[in-house]
PDB file of N, CA and C in Angstrom:
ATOM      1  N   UNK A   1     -54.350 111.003  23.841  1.00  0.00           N
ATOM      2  CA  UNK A   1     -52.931 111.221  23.911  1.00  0.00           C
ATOM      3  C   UNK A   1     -52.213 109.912  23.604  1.00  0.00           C
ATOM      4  N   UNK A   2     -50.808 109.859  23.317  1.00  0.00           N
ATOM      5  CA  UNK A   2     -50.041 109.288  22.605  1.00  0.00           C
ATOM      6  C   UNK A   2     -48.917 109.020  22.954  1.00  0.00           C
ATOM      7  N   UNK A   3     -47.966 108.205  23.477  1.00  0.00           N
ATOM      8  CA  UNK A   3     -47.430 108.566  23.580  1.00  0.00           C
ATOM      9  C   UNK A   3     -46.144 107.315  22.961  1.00  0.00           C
ATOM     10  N   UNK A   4     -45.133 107.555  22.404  1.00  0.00           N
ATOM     11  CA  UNK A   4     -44.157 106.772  22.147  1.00  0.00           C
ATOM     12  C   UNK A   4     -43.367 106.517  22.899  1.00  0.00           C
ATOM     13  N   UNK A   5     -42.999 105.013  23.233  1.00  0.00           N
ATOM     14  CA  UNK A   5     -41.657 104.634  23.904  1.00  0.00           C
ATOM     15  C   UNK A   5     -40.603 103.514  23.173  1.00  0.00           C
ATOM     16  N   UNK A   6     -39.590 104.129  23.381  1.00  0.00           N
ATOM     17  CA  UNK A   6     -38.411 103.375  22.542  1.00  0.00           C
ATOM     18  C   UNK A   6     -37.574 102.179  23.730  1.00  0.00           C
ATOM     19  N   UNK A   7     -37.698 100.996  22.970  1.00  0.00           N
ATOM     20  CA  UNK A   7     -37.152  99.799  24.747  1.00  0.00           C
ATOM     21  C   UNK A   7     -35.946  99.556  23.773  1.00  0.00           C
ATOM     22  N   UNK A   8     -34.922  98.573  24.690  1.00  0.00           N
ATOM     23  CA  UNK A   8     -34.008  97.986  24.125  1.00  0.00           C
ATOM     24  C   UNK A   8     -34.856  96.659  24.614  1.00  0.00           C
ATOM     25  N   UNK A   9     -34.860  95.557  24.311  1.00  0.00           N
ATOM     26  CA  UNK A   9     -35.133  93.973  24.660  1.00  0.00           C
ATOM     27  C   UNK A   9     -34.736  93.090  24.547  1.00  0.00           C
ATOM     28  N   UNK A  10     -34.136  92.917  25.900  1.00  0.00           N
ATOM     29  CA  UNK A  10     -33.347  91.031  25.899  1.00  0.00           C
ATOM     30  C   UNK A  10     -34.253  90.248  26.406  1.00  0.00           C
ATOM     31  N   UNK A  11     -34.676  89.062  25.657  1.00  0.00           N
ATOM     32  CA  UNK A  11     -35.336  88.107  25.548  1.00  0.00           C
ATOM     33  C   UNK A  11     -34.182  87.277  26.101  1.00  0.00           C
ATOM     34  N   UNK A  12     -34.908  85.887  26.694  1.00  0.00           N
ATOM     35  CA  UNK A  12     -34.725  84.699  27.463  1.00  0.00           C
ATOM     36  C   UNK A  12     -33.613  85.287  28.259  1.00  0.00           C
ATOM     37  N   UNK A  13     -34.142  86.489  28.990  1.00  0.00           N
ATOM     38  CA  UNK A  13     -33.483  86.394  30.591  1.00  0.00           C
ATOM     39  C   UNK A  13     -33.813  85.519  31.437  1.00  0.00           C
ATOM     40  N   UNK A  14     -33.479  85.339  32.926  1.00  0.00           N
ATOM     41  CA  UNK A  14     -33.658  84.862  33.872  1.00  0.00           C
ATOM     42  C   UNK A  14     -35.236  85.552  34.740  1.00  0.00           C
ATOM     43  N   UNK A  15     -35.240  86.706  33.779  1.00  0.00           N
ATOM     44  CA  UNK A  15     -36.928  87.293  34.669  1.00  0.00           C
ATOM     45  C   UNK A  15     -36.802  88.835  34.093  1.00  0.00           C
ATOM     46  N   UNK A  16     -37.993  88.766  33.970  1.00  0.00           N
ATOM     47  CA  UNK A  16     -38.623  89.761  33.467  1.00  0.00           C
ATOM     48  C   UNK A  16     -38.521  91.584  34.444  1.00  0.00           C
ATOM     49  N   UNK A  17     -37.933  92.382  33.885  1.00  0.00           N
ATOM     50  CA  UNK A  17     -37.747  93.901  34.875  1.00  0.00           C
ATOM     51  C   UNK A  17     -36.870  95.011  33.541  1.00  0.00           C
ATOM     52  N   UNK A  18     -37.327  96.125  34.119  1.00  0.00           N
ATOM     53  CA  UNK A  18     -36.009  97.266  33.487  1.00  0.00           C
ATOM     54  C   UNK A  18     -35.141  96.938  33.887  1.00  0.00           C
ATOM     55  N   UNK A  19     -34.215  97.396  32.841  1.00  0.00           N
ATOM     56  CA  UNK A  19     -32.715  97.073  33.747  1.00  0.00           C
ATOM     57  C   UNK A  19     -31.780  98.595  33.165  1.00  0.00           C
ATOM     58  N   UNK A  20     -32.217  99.458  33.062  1.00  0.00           N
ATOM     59  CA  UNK A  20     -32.025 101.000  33.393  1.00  0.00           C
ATOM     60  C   UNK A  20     -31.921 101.200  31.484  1.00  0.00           C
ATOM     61  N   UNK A  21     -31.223 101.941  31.237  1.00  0.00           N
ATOM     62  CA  UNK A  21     -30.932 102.894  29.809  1.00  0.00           C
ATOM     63  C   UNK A  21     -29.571 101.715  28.836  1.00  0.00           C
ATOM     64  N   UNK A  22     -29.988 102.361  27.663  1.00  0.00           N
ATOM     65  CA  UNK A  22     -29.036 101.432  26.613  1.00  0.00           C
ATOM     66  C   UNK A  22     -29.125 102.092  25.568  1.00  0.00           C
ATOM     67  N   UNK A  23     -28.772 103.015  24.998  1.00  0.00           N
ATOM     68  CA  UNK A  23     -28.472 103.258  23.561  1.00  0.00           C
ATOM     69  C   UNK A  23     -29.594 104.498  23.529  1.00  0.00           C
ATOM     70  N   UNK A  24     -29.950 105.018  24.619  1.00  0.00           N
ATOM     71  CA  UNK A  24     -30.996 106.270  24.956  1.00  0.00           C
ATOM     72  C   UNK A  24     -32.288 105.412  24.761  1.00  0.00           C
ATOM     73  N   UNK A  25     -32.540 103.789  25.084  1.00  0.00           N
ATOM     74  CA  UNK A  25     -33.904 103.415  25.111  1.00  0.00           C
ATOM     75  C   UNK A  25     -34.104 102.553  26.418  1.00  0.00           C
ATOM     76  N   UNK A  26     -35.321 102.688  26.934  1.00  0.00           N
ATOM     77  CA  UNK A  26     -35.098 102.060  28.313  1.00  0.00           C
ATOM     78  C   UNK A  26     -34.987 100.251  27.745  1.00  0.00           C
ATOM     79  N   UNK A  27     -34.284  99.952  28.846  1.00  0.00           N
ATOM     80  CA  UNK A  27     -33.866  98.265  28.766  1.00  0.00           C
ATOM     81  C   UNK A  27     -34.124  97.588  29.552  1.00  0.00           C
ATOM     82  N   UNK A  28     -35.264  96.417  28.841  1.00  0.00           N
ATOM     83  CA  UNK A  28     -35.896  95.392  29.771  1.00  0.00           C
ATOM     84  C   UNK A  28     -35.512  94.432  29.224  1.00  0.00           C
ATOM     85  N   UNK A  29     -35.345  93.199  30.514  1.00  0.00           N
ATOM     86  CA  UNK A  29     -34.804  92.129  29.874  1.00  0.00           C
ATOM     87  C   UNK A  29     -36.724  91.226  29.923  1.00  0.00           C
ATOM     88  N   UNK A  30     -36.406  90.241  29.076  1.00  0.00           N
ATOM     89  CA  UNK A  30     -37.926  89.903  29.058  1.00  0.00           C
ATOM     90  C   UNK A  30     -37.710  88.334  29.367  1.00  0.00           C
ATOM     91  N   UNK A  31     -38.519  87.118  30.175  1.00  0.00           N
ATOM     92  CA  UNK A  31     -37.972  85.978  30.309  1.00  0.00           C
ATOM     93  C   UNK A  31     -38.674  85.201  29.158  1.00  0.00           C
ATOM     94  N   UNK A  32     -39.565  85.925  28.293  1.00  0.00           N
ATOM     95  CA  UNK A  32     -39.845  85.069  27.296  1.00  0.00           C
ATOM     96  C   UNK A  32     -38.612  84.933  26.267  1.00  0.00           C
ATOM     97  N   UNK A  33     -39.114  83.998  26.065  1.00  0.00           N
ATOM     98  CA  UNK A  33     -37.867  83.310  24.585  1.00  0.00           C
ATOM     99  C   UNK A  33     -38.019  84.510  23.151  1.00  0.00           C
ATOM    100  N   UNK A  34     -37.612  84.133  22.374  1.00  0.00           N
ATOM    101  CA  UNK A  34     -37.575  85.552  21.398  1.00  0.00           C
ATOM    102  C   UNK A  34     -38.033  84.638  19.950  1.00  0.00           C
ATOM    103  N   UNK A  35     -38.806  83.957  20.016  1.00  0.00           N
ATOM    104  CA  UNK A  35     -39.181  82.890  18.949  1.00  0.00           C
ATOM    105  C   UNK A  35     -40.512  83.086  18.611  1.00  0.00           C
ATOM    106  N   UNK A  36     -41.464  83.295  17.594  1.00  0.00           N
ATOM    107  CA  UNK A  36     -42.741  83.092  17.036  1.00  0.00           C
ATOM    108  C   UNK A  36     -43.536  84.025  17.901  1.00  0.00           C
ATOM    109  N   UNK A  37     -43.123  85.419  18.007  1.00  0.00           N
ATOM    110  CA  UNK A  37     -43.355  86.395  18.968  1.00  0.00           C
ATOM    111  C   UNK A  37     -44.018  86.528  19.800  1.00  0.00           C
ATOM    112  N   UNK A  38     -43.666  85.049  20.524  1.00  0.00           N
ATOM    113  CA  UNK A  38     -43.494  85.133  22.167  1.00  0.00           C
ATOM    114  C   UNK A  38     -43.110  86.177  23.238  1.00  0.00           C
ATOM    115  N   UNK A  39     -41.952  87.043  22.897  1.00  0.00           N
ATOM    116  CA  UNK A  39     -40.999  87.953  23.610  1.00  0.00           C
ATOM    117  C   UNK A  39     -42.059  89.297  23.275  1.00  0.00           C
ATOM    118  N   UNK A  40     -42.617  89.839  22.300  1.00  0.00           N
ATOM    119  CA  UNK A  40     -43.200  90.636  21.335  1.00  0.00           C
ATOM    120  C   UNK A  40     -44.598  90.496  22.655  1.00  0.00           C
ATOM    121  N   UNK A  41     -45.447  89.367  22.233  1.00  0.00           N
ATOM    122  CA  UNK A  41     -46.466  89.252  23.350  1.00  0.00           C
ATOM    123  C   UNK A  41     -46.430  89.287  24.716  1.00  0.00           C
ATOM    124  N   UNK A  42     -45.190  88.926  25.325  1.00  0.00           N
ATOM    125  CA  UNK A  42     -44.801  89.477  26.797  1.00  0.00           C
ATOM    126  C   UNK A  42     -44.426  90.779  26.979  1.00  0.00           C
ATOM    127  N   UNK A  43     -43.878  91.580  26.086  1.00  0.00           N
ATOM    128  CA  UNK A  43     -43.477  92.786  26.377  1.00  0.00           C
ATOM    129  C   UNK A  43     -44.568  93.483  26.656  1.00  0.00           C
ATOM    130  N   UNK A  44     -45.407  93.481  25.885  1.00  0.00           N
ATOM    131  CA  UNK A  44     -47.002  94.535  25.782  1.00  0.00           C
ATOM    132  C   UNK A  44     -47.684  93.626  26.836  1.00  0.00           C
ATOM    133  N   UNK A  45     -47.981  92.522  27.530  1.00  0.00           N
ATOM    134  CA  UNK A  45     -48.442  92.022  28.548  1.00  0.00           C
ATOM    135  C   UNK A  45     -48.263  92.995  29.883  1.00  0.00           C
ATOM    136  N   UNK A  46     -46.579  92.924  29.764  1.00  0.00           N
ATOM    137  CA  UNK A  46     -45.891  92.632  31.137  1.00  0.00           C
ATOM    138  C   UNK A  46     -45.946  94.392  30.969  1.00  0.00           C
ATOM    139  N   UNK A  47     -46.374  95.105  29.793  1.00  0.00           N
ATOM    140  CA  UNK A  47     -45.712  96.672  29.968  1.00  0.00           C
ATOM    141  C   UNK A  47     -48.046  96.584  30.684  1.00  0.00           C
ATOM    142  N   UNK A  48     -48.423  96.275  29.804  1.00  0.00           N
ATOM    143  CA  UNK A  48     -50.209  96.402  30.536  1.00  0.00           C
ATOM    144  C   UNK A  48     -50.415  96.329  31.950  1.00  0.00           C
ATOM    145  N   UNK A  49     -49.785  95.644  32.254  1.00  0.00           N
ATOM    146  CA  UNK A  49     -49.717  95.326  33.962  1.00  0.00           C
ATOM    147  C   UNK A  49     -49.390  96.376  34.342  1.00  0.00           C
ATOM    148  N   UNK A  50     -48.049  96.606  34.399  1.00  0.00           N
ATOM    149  CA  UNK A  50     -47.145  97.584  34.998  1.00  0.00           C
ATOM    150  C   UNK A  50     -47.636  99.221  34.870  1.00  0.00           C
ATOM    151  N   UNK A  51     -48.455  99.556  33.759  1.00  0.00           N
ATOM    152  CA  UNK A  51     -48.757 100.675  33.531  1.00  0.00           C
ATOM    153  C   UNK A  51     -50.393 100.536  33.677  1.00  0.00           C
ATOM    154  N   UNK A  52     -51.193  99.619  33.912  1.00  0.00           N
ATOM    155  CA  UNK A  52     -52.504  99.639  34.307  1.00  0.00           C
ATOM    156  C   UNK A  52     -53.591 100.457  33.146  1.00  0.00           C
ATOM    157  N   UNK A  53     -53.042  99.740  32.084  1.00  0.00           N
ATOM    158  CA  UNK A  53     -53.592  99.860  30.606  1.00  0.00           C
ATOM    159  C   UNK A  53     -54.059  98.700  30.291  1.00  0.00           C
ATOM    160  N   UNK A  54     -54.840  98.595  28.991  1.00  0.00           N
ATOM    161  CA  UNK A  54     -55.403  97.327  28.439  1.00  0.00           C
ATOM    162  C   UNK A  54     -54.283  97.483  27.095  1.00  0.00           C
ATOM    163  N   UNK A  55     -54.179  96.104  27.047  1.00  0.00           N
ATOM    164  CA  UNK A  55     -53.311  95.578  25.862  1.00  0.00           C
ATOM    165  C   UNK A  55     -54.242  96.205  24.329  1.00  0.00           C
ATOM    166  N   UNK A  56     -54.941  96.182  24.514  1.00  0.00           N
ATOM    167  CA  UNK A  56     -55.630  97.125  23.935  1.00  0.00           C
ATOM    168  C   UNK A  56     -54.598  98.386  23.306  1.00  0.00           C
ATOM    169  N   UNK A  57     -54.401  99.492  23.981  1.00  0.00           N
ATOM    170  CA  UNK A  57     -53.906 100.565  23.930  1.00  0.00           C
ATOM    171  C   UNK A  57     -52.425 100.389  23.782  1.00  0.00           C
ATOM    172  N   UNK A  58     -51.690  99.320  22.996  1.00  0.00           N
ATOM    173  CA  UNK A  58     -50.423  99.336  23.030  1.00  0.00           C
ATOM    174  C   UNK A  58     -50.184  97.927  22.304  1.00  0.00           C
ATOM    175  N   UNK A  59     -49.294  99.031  21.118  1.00  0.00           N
ATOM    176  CA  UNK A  59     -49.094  98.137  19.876  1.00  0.00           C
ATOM    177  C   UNK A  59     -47.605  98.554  19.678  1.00  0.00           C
ATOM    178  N   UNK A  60     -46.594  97.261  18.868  1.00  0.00           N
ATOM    179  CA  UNK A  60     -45.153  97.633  18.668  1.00  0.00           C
ATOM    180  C   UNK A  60     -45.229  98.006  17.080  1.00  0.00           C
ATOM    181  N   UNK A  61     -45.082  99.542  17.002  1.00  0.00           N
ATOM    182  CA  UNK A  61     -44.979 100.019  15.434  1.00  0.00           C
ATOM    183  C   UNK A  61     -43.916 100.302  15.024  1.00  0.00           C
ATOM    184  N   UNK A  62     -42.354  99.620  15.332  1.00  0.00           N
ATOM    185  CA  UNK A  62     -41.207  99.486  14.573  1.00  0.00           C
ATOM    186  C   UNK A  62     -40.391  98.151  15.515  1.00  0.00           C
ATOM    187  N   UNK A  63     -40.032  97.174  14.923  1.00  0.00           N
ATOM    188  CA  UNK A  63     -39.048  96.475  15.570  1.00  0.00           C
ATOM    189  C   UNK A  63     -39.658  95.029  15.920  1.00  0.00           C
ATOM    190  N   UNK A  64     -40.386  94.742  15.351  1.00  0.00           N
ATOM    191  CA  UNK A  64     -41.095  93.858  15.765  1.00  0.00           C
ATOM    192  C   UNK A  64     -40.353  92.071  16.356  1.00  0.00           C
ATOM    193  N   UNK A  65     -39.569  92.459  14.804  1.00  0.00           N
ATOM    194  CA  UNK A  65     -38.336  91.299  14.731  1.00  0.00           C
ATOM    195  C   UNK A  65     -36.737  91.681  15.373  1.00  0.00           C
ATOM    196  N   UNK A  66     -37.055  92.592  16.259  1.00  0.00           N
ATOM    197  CA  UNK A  66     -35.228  93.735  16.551  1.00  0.00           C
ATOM    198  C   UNK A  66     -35.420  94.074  17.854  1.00  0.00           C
ATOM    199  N   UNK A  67     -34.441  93.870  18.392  1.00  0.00           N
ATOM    200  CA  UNK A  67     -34.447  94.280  20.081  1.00  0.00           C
ATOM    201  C   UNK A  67     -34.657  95.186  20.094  1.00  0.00           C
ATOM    202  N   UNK A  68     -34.627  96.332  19.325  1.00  0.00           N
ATOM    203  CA  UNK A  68     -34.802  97.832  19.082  1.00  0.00           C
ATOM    204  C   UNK A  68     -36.211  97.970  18.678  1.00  0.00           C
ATOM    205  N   UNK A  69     -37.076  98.034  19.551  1.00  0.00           N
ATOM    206  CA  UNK A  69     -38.415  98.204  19.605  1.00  0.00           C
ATOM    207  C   UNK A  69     -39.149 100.155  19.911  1.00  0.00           C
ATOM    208  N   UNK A  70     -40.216 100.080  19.254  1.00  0.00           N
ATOM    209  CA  UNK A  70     -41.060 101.208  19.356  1.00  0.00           C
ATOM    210  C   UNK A  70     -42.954 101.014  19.546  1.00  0.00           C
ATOM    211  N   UNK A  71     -42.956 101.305  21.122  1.00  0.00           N
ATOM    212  CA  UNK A  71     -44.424 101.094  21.390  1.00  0.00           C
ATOM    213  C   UNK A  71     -45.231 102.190  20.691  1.00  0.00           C
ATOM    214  N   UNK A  72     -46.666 102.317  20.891  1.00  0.00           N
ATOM    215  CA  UNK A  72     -47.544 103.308  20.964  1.00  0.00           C
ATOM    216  C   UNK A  72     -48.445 102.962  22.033  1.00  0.00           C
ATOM    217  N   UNK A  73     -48.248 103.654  22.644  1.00  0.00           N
ATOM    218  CA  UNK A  73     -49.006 103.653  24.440  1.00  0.00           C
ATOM    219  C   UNK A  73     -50.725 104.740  24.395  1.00  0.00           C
ATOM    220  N   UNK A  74     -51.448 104.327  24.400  1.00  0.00           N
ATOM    221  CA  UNK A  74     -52.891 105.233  24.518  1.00  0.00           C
ATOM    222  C   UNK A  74     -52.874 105.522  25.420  1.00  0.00           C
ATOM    223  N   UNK A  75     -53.775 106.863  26.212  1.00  0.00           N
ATOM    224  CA  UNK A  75     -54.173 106.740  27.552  1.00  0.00           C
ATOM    225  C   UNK A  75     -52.784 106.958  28.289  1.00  0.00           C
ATOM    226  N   UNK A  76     -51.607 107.774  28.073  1.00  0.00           N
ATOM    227  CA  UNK A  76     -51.076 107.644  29.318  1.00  0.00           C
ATOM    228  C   UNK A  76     -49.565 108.883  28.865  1.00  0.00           C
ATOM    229  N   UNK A  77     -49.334 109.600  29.537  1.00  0.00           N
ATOM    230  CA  UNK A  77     -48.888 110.462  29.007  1.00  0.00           C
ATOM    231  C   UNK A  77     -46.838 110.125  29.346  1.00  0.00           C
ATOM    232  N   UNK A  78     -46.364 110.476  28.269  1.00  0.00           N
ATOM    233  CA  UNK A  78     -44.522 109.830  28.451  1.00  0.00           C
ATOM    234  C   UNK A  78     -44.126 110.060  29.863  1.00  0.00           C
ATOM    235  N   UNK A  79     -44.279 111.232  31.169  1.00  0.00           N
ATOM    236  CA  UNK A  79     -44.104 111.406  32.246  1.00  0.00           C
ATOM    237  C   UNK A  79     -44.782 110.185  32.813  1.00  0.00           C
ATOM    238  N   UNK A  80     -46.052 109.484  32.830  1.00  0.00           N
ATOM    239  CA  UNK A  80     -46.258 108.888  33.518  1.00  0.00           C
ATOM    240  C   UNK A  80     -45.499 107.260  32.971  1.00  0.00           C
ATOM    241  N   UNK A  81     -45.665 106.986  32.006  1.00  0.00           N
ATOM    242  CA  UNK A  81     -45.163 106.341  31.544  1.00  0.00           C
ATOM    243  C   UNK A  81     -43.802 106.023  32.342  1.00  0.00           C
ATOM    244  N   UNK A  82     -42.857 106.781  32.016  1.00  0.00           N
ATOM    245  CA  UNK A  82     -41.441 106.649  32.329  1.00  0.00           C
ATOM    246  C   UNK A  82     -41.255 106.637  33.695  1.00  0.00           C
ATOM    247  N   UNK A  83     -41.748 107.178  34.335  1.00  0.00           N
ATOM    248  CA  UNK A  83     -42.181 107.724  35.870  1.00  0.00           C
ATOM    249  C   UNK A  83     -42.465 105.945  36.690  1.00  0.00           C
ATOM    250  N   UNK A  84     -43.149 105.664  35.869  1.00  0.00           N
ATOM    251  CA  UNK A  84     -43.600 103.995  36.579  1.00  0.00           C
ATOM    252  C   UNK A  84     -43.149 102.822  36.103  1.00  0.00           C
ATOM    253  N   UNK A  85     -42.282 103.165  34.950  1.00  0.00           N
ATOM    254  CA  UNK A  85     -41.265 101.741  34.921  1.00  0.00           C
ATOM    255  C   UNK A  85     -39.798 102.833  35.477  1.00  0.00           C
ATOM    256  N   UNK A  86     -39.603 103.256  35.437  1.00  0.00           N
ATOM    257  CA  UNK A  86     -38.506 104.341  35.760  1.00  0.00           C
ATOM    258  C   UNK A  86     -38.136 103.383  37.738  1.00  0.00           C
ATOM    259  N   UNK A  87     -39.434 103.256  38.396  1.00  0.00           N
ATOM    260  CA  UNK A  87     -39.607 103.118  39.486  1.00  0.00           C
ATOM    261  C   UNK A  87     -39.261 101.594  39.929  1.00  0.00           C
ATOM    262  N   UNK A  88     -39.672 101.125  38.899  1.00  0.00           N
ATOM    263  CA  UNK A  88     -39.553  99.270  38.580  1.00  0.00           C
ATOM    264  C   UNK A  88     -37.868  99.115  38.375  1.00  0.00           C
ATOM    265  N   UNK A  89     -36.982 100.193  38.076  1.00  0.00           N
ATOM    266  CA  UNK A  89     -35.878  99.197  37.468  1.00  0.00           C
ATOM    267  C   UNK A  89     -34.896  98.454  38.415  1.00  0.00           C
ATOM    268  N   UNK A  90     -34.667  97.116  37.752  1.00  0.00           N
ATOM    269  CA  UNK A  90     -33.369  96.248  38.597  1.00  0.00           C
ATOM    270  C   UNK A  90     -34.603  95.406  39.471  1.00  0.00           C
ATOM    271  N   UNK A  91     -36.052  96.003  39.521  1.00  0.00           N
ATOM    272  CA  UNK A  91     -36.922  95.227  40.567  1.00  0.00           C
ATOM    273  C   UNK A  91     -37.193  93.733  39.731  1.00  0.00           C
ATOM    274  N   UNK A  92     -36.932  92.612  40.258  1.00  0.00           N
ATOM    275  CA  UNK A  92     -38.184  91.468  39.166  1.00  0.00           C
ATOM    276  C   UNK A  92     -39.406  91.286  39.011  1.00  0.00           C
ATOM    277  N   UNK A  93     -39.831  90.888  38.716  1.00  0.00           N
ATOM    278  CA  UNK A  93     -41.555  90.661  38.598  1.00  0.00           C
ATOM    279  C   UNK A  93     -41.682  89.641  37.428  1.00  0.00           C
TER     280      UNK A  93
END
């Protein structure tokens, strides 16, 4: 299974969390910098953790260079997905 998720991403926040909906894509601010895809490699880090996947199973296949990002998530179905950063938002980490 497969599943797609669409983020909004602000790079060089103050810390890394959802910070609820933006343009119908969930919105995380990320504390990496947004330079030599730094921000790009924290997002899929910090989303592996949080969803208890291997970086492995999650690649950005539109947006690479655009706050307007599109994952592909293995292993984990959009309910659960959304369900467990859904739960995270406004939290830091």
């Amino acid at each position: 299974m497969t599943t797609e998720l669409r983020v909004y991403c602000q790079a060089g926040a103050r810390y890394t969390q959802v910070d609820g909906w933006h343009d119908g894509r969930l919105k995380i601010r990320l504390k990496a910098p947004p330079v030599e895809g730094k921000a790009n490699k924290a997002l899929v880090e910090w989303l592996s953790l949080r969803l208890g996947l291997p970086t492995s199973q999650m690649r950005i296949s539109a947006g690479a260079k655009s706050r307007f990002k599109t994952l592909q998530i293995e292993g984990a179905t959009a309910q659960e997905v959304l369900g467990k950063l859904s739960a995270l938002a406004g939290r830091e980490a």
